[in-house]
PDB file of N, CA and C in Angstrom:
ATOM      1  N   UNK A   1      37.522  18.970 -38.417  1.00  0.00           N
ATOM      2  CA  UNK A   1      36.133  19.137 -38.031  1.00  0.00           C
ATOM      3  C   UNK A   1      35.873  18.241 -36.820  1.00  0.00           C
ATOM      4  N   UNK A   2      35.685  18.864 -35.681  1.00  0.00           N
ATOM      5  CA  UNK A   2      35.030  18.081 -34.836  1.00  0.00           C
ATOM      6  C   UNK A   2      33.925  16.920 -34.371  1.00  0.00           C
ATOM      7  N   UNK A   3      33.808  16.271 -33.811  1.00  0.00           N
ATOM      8  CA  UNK A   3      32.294  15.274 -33.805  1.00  0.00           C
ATOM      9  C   UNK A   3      30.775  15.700 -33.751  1.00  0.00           C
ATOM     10  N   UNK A   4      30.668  16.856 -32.742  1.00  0.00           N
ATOM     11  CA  UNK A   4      29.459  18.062 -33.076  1.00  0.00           C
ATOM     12  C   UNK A   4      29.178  18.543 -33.726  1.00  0.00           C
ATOM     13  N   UNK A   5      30.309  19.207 -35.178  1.00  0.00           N
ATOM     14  CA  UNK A   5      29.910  19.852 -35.926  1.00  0.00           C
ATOM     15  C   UNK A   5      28.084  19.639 -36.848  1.00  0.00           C
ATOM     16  N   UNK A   6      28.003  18.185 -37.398  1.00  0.00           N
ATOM     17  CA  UNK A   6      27.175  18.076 -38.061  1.00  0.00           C
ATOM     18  C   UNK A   6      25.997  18.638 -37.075  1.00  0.00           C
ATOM     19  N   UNK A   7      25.761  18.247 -35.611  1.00  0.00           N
ATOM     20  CA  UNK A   7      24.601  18.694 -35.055  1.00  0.00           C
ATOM     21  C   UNK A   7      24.939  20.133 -34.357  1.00  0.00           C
ATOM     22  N   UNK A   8      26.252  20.729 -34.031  1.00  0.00           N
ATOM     23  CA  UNK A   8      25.687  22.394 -34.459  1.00  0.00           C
ATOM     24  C   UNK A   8      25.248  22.738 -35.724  1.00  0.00           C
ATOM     25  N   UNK A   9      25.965  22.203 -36.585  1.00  0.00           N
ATOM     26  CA  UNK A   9      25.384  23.096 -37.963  1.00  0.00           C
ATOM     27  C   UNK A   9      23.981  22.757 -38.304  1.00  0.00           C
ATOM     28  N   UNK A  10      23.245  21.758 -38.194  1.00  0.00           N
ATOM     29  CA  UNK A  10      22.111  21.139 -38.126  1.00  0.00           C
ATOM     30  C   UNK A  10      20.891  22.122 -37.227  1.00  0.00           C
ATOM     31  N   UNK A  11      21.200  22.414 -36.280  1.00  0.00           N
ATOM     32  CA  UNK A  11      20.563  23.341 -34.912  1.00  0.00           C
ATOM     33  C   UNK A  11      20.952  24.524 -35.605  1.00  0.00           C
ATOM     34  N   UNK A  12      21.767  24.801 -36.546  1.00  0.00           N
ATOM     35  CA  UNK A  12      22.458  26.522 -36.447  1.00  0.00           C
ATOM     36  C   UNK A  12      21.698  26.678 -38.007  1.00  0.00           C
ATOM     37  N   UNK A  13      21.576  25.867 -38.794  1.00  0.00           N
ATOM     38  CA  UNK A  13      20.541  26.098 -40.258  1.00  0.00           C
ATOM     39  C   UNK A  13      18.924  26.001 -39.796  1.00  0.00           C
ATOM     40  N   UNK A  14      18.562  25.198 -38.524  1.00  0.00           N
ATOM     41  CA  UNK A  14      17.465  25.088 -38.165  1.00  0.00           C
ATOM     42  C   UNK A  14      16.800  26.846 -37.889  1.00  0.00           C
ATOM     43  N   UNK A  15      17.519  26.823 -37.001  1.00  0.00           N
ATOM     44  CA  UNK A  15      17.210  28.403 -36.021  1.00  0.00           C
ATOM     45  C   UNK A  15      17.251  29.398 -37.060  1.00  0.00           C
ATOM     46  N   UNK A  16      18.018  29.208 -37.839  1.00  0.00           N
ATOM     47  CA  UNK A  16      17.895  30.742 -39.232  1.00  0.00           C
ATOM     48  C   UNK A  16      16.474  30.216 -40.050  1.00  0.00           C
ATOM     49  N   UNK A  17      16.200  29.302 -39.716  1.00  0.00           N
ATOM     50  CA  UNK A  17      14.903  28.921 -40.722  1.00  0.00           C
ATOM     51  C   UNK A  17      13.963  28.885 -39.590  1.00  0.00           C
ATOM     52  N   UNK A  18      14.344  28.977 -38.834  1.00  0.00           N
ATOM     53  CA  UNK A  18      12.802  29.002 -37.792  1.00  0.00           C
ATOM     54  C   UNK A  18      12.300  27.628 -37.599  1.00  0.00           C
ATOM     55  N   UNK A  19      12.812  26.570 -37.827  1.00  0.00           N
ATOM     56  CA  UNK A  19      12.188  25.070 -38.016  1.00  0.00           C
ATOM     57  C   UNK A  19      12.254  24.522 -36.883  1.00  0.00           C
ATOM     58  N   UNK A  20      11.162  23.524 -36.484  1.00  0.00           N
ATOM     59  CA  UNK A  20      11.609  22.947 -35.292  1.00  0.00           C
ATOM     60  C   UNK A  20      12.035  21.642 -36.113  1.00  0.00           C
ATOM     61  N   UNK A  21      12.453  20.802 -34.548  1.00  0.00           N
ATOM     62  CA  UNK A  21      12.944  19.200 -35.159  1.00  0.00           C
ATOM     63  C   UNK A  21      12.008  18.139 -36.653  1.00  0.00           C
ATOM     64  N   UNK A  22      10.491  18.708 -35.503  1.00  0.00           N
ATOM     65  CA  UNK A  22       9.628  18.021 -36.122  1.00  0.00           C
ATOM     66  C   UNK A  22       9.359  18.315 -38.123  1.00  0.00           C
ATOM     67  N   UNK A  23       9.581  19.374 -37.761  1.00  0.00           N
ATOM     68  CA  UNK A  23       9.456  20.309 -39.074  1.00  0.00           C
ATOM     69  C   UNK A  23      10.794  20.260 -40.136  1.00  0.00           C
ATOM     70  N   UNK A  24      11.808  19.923 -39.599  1.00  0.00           N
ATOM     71  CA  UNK A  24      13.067  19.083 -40.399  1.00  0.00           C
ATOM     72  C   UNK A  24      12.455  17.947 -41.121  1.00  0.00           C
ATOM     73  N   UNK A  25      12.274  17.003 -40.276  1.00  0.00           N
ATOM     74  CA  UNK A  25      11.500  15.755 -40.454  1.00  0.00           C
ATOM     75  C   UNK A  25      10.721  15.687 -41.648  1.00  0.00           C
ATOM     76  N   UNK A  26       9.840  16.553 -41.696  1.00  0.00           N
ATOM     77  CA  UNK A  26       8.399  16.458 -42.233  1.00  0.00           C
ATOM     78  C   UNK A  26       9.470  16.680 -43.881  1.00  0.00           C
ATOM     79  N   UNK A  27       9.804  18.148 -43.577  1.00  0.00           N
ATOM     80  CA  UNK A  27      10.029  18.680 -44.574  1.00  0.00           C
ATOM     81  C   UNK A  27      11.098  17.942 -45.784  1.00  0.00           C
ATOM     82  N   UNK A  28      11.918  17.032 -45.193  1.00  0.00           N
ATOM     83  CA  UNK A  28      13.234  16.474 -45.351  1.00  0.00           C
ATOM     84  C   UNK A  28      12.846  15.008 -46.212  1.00  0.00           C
ATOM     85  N   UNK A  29      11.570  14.484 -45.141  1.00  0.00           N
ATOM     86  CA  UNK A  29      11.207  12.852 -45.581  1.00  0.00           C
ATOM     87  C   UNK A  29      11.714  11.635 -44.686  1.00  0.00           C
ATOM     88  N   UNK A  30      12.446  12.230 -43.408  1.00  0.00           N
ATOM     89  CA  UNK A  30      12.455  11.594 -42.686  1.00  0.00           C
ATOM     90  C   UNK A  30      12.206  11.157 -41.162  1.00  0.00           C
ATOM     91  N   UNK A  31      12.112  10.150 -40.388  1.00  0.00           N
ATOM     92  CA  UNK A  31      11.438   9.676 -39.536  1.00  0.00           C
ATOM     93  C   UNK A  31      11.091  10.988 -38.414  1.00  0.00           C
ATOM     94  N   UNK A  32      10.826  11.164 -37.963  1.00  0.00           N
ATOM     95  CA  UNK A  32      11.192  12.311 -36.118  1.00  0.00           C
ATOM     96  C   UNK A  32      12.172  11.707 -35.260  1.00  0.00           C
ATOM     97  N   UNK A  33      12.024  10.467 -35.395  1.00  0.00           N
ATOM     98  CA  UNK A  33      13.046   9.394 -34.565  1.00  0.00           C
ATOM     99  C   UNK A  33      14.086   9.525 -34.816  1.00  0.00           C
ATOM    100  N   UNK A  34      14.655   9.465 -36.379  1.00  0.00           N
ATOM    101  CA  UNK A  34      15.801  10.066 -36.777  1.00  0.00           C
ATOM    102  C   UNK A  34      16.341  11.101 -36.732  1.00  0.00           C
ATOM    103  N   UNK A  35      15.839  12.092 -37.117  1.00  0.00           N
ATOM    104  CA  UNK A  35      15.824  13.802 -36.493  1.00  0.00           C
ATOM    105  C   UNK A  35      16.033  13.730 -35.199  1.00  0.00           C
ATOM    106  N   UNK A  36      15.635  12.959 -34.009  1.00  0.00           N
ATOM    107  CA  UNK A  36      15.987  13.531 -33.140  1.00  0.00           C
ATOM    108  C   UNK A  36      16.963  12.549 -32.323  1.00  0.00           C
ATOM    109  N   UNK A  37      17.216  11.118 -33.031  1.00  0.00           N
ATOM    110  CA  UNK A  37      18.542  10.356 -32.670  1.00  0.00           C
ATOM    111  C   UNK A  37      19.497  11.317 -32.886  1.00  0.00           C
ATOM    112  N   UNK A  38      19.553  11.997 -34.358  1.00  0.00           N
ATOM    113  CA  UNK A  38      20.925  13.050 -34.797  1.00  0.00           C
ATOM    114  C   UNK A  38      21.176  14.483 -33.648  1.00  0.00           C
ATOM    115  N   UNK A  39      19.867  14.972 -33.868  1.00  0.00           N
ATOM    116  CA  UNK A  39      20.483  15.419 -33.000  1.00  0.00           C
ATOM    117  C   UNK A  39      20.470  15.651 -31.192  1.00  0.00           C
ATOM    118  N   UNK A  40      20.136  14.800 -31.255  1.00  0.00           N
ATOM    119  CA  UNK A  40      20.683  14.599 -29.793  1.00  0.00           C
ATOM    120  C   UNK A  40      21.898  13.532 -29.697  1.00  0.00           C
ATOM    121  N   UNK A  41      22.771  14.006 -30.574  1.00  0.00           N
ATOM    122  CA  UNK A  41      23.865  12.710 -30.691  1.00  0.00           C
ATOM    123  C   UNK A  41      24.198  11.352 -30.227  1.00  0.00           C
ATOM    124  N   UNK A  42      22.458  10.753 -30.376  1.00  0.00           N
ATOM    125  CA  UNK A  42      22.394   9.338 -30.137  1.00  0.00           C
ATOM    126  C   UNK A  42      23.146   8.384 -31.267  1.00  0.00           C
ATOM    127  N   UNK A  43      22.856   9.244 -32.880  1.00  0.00           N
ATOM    128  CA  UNK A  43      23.432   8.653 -33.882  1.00  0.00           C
ATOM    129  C   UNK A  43      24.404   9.630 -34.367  1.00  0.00           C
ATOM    130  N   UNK A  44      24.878   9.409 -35.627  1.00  0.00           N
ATOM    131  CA  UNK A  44      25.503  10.172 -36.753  1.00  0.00           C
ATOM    132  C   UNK A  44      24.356   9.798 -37.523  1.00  0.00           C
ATOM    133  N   UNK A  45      24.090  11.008 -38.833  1.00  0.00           N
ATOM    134  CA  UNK A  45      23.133  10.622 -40.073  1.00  0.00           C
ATOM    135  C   UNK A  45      24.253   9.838 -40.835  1.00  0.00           C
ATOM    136  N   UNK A  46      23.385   9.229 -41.472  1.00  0.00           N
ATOM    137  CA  UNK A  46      24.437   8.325 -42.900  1.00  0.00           C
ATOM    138  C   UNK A  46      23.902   9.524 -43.842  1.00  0.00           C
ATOM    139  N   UNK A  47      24.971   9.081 -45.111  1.00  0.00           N
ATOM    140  CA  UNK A  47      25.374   9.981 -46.648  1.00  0.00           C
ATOM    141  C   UNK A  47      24.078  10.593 -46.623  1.00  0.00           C
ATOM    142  N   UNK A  48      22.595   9.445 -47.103  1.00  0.00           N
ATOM    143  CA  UNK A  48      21.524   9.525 -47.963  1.00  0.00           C
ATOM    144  C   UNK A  48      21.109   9.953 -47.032  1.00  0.00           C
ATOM    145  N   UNK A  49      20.601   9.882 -45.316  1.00  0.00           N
ATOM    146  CA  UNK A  49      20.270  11.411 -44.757  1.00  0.00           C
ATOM    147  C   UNK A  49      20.558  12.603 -44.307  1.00  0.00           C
ATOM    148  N   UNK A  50      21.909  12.529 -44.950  1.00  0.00           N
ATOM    149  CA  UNK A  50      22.339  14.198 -44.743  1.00  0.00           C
ATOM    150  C   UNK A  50      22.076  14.488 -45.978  1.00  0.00           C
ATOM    151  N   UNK A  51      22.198  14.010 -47.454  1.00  0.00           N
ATOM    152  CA  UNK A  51      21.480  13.914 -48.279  1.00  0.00           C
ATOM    153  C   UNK A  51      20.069  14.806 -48.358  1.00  0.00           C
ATOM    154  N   UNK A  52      19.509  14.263 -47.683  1.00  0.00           N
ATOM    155  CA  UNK A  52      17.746  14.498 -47.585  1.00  0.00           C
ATOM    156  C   UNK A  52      17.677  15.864 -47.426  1.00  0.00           C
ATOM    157  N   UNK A  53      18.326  16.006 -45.813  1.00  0.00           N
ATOM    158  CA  UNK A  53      18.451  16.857 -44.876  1.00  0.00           C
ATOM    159  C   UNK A  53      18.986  18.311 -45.897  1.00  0.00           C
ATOM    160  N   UNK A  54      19.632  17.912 -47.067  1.00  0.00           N
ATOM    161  CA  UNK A  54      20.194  19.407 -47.602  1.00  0.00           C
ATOM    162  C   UNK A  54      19.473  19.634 -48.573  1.00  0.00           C
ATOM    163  N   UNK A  55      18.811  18.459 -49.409  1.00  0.00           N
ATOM    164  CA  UNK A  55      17.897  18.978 -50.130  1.00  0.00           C
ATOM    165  C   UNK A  55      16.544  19.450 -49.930  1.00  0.00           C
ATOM    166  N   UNK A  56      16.553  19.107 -48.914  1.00  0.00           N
ATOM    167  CA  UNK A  56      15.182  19.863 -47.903  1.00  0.00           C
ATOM    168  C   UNK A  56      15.185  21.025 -47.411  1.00  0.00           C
ATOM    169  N   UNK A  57      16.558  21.121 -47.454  1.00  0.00           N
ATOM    170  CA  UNK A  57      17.258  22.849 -46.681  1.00  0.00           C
ATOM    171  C   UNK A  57      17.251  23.953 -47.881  1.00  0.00           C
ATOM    172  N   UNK A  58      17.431  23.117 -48.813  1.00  0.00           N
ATOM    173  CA  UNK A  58      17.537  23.926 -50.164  1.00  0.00           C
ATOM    174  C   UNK A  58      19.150  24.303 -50.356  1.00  0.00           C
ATOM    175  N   UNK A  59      20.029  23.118 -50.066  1.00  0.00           N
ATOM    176  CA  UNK A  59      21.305  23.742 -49.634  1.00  0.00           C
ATOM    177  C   UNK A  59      21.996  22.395 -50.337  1.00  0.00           C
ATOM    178  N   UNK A  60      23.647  22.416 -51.025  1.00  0.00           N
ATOM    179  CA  UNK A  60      24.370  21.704 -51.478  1.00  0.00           C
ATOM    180  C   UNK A  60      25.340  21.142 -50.049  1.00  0.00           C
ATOM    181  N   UNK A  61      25.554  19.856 -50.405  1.00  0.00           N
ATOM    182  CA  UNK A  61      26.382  19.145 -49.032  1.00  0.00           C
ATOM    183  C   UNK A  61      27.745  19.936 -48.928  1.00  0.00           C
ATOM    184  N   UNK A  62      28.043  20.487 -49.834  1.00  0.00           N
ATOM    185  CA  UNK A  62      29.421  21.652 -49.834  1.00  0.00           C
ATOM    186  C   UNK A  62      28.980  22.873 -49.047  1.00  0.00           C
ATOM    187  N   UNK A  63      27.896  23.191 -48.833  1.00  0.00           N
ATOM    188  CA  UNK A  63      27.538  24.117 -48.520  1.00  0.00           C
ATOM    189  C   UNK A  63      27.174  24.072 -47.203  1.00  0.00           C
ATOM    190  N   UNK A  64      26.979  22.848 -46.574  1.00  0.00           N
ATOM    191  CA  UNK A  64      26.185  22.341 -45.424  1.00  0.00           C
ATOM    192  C   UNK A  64      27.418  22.061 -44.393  1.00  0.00           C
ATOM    193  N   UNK A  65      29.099  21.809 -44.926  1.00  0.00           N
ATOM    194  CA  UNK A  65      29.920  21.673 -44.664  1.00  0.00           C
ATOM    195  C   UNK A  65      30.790  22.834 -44.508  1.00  0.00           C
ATOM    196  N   UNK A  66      30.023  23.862 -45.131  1.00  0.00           N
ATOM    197  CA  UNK A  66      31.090  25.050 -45.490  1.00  0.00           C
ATOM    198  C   UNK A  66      31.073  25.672 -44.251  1.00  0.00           C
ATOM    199  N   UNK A  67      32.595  26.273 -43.706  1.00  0.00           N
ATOM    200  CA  UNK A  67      32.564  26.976 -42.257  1.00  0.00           C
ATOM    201  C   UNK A  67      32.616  28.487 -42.537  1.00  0.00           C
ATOM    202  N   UNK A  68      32.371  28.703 -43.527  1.00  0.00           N
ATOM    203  CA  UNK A  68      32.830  29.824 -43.878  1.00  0.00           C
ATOM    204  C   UNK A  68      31.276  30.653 -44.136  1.00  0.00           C
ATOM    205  N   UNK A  69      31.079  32.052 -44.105  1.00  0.00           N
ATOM    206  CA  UNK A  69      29.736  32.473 -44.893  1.00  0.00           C
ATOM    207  C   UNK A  69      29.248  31.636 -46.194  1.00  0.00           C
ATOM    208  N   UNK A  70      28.131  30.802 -46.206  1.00  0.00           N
ATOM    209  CA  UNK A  70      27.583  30.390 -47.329  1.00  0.00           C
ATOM    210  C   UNK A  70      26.316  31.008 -48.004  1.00  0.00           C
ATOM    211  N   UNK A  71      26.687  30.667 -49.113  1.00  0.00           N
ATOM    212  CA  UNK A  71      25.913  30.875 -50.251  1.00  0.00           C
ATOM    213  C   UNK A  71      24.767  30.531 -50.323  1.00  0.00           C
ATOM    214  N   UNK A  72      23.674  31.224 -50.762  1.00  0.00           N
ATOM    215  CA  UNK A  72      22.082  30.054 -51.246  1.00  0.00           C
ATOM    216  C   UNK A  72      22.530  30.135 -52.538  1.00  0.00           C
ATOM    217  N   UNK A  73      21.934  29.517 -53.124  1.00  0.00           N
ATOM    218  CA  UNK A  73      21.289  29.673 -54.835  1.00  0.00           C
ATOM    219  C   UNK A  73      20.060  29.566 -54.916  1.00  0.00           C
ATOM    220  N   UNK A  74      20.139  30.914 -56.110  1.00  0.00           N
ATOM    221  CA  UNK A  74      18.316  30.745 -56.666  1.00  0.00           C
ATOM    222  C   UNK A  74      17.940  29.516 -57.196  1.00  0.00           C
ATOM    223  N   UNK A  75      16.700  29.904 -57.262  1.00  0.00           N
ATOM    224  CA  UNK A  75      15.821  28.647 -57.771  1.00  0.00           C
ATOM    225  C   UNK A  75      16.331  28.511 -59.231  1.00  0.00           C
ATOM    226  N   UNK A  76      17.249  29.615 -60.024  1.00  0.00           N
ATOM    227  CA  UNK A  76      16.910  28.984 -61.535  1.00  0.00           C
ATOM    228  C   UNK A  76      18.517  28.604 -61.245  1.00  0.00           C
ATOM    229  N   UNK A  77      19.659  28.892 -60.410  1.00  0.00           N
ATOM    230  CA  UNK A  77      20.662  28.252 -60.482  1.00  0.00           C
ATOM    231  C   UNK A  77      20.666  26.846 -59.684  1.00  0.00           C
ATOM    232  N   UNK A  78      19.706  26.503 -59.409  1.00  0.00           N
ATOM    233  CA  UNK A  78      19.264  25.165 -58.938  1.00  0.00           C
ATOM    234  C   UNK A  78      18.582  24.626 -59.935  1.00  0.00           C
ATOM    235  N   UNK A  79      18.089  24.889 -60.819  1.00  0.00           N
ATOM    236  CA  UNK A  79      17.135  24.118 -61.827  1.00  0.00           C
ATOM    237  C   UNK A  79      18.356  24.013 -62.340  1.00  0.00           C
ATOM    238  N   UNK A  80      19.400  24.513 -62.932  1.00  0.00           N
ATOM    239  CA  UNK A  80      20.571  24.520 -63.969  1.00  0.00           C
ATOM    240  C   UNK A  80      21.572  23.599 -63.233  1.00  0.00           C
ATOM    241  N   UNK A  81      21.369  23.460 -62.030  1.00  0.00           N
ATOM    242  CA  UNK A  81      22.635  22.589 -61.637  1.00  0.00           C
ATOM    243  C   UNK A  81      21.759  21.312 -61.923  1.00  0.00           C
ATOM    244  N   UNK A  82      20.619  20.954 -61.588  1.00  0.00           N
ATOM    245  CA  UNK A  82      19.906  19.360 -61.784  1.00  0.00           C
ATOM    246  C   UNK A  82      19.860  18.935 -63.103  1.00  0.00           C
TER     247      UNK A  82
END
């Protein structure tokens, strides 16, 4: 995996959701500052905000990693995994 990956895939889950930066942020719980250190590859996110970032997406970190076509899960196979 390359060094970009996290902020294409980040920009590439954004755009299928229609979200802007700000709207990551909001939605996620974290700063705008942070959202937009990541991606404008000023930083890397740490664990607990890529963390955030997938449970805000509605998405598993396996899934957020996956290069392959991914999966959603419903809401009741998400209640069953917690």
């Amino acid at each position: 995996m390359n060094e970009g990956f996290v902020v294409t895939r980040l920009k590439q889950l954004c755009e299928e959701r229609g979200w802007s930066d700000y709207r990551l942020g909001k939605i996620c719980g974290i700063p705008n500052s942070t959202i937009h250190n990541i991606l404008h590859r000023v930083s890397s996110p740490s664990i607990p905000s890529l963390m955030k970032i997938c449970d805000g997406m509605g998405i598993t970190m396996a899934q957020f990693f996956s290069e392959g076509e991914s999966v959603e899960l419903t809401e009741e196979q998400r209640e069953l995994l917690e």
